[in-house]
N, C-alpha and C. Protein backbone atom coordinates (compact mmCIF):
# COMPACT_ATOMS: atom_id res chain seq x y z
N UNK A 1 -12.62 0.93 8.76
CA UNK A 1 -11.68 2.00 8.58
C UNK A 1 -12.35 3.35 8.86
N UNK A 2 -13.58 3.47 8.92
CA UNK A 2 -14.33 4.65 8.45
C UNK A 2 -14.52 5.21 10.32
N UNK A 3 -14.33 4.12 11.00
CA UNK A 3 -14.89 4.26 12.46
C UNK A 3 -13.55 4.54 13.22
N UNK A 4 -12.75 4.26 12.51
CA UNK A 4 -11.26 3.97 12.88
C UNK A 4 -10.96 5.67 12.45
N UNK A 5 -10.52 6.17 11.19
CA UNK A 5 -10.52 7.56 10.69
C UNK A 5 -11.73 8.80 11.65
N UNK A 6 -13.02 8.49 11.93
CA UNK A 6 -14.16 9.40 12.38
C UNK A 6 -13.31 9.59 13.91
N UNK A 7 -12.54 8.87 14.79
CA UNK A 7 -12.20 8.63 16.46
C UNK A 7 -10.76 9.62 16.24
N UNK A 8 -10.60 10.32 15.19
CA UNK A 8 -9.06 11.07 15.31
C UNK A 8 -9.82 12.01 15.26
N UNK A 9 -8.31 13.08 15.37
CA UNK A 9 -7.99 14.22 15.00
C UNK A 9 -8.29 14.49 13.19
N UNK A 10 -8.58 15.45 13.11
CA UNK A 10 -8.26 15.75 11.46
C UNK A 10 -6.62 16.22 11.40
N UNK A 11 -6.61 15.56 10.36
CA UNK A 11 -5.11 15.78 9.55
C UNK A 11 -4.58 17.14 9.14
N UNK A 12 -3.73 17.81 9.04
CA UNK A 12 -3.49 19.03 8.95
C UNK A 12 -3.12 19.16 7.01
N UNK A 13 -2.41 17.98 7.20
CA UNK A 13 -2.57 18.32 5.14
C UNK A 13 -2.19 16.94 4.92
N UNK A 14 -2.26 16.84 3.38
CA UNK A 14 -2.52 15.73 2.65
C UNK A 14 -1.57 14.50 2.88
N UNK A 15 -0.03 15.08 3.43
CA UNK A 15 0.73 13.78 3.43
C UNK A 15 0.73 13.15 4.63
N UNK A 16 -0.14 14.16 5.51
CA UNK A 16 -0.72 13.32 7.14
C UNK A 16 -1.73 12.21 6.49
N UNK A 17 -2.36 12.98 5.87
CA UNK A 17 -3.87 11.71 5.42
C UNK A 17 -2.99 10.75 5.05
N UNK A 18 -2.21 10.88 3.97
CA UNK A 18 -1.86 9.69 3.71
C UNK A 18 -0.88 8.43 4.81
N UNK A 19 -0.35 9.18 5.46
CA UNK A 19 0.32 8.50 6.46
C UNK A 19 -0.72 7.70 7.11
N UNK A 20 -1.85 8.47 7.59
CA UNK A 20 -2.94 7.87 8.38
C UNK A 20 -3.04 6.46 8.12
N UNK A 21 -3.93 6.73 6.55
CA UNK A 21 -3.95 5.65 5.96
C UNK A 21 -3.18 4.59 5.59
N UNK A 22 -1.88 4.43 6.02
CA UNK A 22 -1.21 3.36 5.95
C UNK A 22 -1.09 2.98 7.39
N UNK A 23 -1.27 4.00 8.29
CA UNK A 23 -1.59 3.21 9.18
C UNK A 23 -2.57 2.27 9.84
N UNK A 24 -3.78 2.91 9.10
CA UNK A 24 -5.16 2.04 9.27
C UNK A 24 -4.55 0.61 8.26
N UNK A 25 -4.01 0.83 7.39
CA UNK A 25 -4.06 -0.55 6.47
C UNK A 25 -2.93 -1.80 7.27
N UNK A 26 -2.19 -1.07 8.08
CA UNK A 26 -1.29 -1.76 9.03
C UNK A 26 -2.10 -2.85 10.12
N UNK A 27 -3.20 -2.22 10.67
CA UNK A 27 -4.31 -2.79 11.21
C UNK A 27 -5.39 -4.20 10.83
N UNK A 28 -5.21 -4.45 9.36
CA UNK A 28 -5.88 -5.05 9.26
C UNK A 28 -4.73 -6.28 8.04
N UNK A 29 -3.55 -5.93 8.50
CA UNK A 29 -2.50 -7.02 7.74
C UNK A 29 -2.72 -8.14 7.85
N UNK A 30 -2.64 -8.98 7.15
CA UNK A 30 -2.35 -10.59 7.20
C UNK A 30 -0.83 -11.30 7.40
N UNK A 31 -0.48 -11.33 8.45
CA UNK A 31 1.31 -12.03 8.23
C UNK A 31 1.32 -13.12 7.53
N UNK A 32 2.30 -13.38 6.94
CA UNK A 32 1.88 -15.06 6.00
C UNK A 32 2.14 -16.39 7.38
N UNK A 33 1.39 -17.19 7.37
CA UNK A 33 1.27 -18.41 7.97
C UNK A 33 0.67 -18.30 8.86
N UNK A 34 -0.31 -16.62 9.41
CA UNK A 34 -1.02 -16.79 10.54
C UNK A 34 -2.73 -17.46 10.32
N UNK A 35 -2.67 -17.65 9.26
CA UNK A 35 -4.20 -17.93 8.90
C UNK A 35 -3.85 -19.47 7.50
N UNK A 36 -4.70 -20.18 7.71
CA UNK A 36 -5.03 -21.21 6.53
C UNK A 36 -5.98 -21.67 6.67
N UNK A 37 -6.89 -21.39 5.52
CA UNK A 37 -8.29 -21.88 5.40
C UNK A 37 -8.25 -23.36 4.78
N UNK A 38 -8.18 -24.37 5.33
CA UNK A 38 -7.55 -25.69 4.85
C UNK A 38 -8.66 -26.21 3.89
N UNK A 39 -10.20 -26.01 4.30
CA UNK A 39 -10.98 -26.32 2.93
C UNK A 39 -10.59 -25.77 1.66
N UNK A 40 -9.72 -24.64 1.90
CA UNK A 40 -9.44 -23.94 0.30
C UNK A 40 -8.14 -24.73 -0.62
N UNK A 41 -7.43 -24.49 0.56
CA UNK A 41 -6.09 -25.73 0.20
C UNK A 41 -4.99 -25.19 1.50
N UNK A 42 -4.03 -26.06 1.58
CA UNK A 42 -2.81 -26.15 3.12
C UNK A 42 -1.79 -24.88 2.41
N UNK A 43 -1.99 -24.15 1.67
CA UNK A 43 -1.46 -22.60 1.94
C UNK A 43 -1.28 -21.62 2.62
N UNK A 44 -0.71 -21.08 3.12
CA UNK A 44 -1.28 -19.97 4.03
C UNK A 44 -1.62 -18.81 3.26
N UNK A 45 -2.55 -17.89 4.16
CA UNK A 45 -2.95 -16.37 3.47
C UNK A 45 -2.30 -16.00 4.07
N UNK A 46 -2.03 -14.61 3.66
CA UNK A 46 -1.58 -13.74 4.14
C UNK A 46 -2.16 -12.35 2.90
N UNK A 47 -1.31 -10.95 3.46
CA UNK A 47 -2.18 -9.97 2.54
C UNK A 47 -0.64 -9.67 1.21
N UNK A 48 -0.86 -10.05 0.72
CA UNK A 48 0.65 -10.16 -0.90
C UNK A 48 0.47 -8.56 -1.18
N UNK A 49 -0.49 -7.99 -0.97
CA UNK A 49 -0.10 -6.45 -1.56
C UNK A 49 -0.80 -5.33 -0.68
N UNK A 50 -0.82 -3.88 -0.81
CA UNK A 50 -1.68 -2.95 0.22
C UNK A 50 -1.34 -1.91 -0.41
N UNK A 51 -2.59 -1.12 -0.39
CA UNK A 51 -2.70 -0.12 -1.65
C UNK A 51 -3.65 1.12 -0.67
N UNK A 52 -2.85 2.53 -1.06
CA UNK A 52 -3.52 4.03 -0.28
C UNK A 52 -3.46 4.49 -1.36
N UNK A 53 -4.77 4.98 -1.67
CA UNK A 53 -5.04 6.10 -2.99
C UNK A 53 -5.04 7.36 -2.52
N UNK A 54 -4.84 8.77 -2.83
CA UNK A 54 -4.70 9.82 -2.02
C UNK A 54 -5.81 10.58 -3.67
N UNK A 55 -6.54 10.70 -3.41
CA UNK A 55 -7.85 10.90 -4.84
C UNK A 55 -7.68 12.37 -4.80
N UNK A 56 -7.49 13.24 -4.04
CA UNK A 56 -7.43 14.66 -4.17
C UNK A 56 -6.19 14.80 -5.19
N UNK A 57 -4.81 14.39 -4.62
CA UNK A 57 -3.32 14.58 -5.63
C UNK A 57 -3.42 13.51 -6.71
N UNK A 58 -4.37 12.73 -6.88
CA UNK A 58 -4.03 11.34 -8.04
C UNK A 58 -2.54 11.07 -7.66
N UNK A 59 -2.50 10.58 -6.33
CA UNK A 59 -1.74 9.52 -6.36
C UNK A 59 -1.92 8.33 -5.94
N UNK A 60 -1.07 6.99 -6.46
CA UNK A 60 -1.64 5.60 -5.94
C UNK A 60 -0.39 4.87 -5.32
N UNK A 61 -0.96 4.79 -4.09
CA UNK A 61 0.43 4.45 -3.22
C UNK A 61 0.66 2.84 -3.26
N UNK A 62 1.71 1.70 -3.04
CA UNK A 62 1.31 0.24 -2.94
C UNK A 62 2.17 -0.18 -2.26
N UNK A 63 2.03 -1.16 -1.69
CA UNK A 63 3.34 -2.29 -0.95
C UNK A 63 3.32 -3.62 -1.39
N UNK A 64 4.31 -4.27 -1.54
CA UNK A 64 4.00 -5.49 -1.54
C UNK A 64 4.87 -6.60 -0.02
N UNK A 65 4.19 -7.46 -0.07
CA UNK A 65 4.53 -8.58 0.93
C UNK A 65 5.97 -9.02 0.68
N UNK A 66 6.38 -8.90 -0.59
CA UNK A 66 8.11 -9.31 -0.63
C UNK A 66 8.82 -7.51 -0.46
N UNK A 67 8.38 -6.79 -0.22
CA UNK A 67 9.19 -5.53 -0.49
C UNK A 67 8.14 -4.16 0.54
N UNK A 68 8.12 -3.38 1.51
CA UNK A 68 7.50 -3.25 1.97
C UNK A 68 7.57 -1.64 2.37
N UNK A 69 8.73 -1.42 1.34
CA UNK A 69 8.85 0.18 0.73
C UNK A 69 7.64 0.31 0.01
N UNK A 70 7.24 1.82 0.60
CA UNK A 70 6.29 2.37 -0.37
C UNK A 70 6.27 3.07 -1.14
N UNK A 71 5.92 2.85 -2.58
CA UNK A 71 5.86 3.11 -3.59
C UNK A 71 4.76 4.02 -4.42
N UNK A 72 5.31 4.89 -5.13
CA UNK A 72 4.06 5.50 -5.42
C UNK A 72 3.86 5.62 -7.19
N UNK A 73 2.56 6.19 -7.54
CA UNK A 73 2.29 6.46 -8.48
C UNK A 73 1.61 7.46 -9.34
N UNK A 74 1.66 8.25 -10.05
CA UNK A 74 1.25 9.53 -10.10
C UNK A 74 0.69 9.71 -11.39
N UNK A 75 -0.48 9.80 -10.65
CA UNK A 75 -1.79 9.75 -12.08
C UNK A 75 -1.76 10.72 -12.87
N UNK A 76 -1.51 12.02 -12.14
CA UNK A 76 -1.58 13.28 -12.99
C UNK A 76 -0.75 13.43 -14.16
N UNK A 77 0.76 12.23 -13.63
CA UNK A 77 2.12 12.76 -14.78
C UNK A 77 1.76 11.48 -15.69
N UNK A 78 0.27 11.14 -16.20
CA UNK A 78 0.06 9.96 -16.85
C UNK A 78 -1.05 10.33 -18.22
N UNK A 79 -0.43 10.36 -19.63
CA UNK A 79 -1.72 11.35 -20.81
C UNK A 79 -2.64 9.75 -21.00
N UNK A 80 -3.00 9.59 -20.50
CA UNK A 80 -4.28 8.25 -20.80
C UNK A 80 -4.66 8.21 -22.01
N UNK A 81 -4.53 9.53 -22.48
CA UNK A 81 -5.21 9.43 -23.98
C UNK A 81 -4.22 8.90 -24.96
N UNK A 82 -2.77 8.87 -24.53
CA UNK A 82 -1.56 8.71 -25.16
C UNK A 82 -1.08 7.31 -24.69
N UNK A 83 -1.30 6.73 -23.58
CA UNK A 83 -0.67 5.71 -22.90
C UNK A 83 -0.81 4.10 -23.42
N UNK A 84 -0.39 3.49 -23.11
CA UNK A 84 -0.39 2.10 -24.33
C UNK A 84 -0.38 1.12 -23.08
N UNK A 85 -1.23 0.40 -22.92
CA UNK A 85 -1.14 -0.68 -21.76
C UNK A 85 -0.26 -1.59 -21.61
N UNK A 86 0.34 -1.62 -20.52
CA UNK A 86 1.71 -2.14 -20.32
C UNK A 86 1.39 -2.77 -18.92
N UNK A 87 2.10 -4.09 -18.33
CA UNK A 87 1.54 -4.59 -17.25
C UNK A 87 3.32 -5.08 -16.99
N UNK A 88 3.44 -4.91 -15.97
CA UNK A 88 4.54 -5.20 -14.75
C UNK A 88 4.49 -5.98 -13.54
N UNK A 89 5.06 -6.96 -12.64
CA UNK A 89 5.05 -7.67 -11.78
C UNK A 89 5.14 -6.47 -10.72
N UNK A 90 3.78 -6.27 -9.51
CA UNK A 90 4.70 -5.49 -8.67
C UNK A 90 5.38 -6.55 -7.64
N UNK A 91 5.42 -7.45 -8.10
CA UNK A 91 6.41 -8.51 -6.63
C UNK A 91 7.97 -8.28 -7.46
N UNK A 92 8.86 -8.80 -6.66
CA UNK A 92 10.23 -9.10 -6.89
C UNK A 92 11.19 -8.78 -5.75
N UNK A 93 11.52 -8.68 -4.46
CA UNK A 93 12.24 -8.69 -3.85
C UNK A 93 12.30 -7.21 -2.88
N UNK A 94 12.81 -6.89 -1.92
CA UNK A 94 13.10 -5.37 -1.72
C UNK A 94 14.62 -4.99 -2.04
N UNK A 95 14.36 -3.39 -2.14
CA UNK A 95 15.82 -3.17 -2.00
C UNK A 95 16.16 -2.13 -0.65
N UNK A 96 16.47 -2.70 0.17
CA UNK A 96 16.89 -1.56 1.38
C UNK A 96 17.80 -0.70 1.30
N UNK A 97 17.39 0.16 1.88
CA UNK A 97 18.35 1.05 1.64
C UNK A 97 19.00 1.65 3.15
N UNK A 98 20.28 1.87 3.04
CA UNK A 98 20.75 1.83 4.28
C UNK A 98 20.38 3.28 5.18
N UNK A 99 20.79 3.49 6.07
CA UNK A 99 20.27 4.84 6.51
C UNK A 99 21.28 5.47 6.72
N UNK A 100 21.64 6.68 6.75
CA UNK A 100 22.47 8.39 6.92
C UNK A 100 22.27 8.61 8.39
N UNK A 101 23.52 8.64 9.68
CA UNK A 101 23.19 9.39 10.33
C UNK A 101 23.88 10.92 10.05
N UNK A 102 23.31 11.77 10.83
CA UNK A 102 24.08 13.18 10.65
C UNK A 102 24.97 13.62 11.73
C-alpha cells in the first residue's frame, strides 16, 4: 500500500485521503470462491470485512462482504471514560438505497 500511496499525487484534504484509501483496499479484495486453500478445509476465502481509519479526524470507516456501503464511525463523538462495552454483528444484509436523478 505504502508503494502504491508514495506513486500519486498528494491529496488535497482529508476526504480525498480517505477515498484513496478505499481505493487501495479495493486492490487487494478477495471475491468469495476465487481462492480455497483445501488443506485448510473446501471453503472458500474471500475478504468478509475492509476497514480505512482516517487517524487525524478519529474516524473508523468499514465494509462488509454482505453489505458494501460504507460505514463510518466516529471516535471523537465517543466519552471512553463513560462507555460500557457493547458488541454488535457488523454482517447482516445491505440496504440499497435507490438513487435521485435531478
Amino acid at each position: 500500500m505504502a508503494a502504491i500511496n508514495a506513486t500519486q499525487a498528494k491529496v488535497p484534504t482529508d476526504k480525498d485521503a480517505v477515498n484513496r484509501a478505499w481505493s487501495m483496499v479495493n486492490t487487494v479484495d478477495i471475491p468469495q470462491g476465487i481462492i480455497y486453500y483445501r488443506s485448510i478445509n473446501n471453503h472458500p476465502h474471500f475478504t468478509s470485512y475492509a476497514v480505512v481509519g482516517d487517524l487525524k479526524n478519529r474516524v473508523y470507516y468499514f465494509r462488509t462482504y454482505d453489505n458494501y456501503d460504507i460505514r463510518k464511525i466516529d471516535l471523537s463523538k465517543i466519552d471512553f471514560g463513560k462507555a460500557k462495552l457493547k458488541s454488535a454483528s457488523l454482517f447482516g444484509g445491505s440496504n440499497y438505497q435507490g438513487f435521485q436523478f435531478n
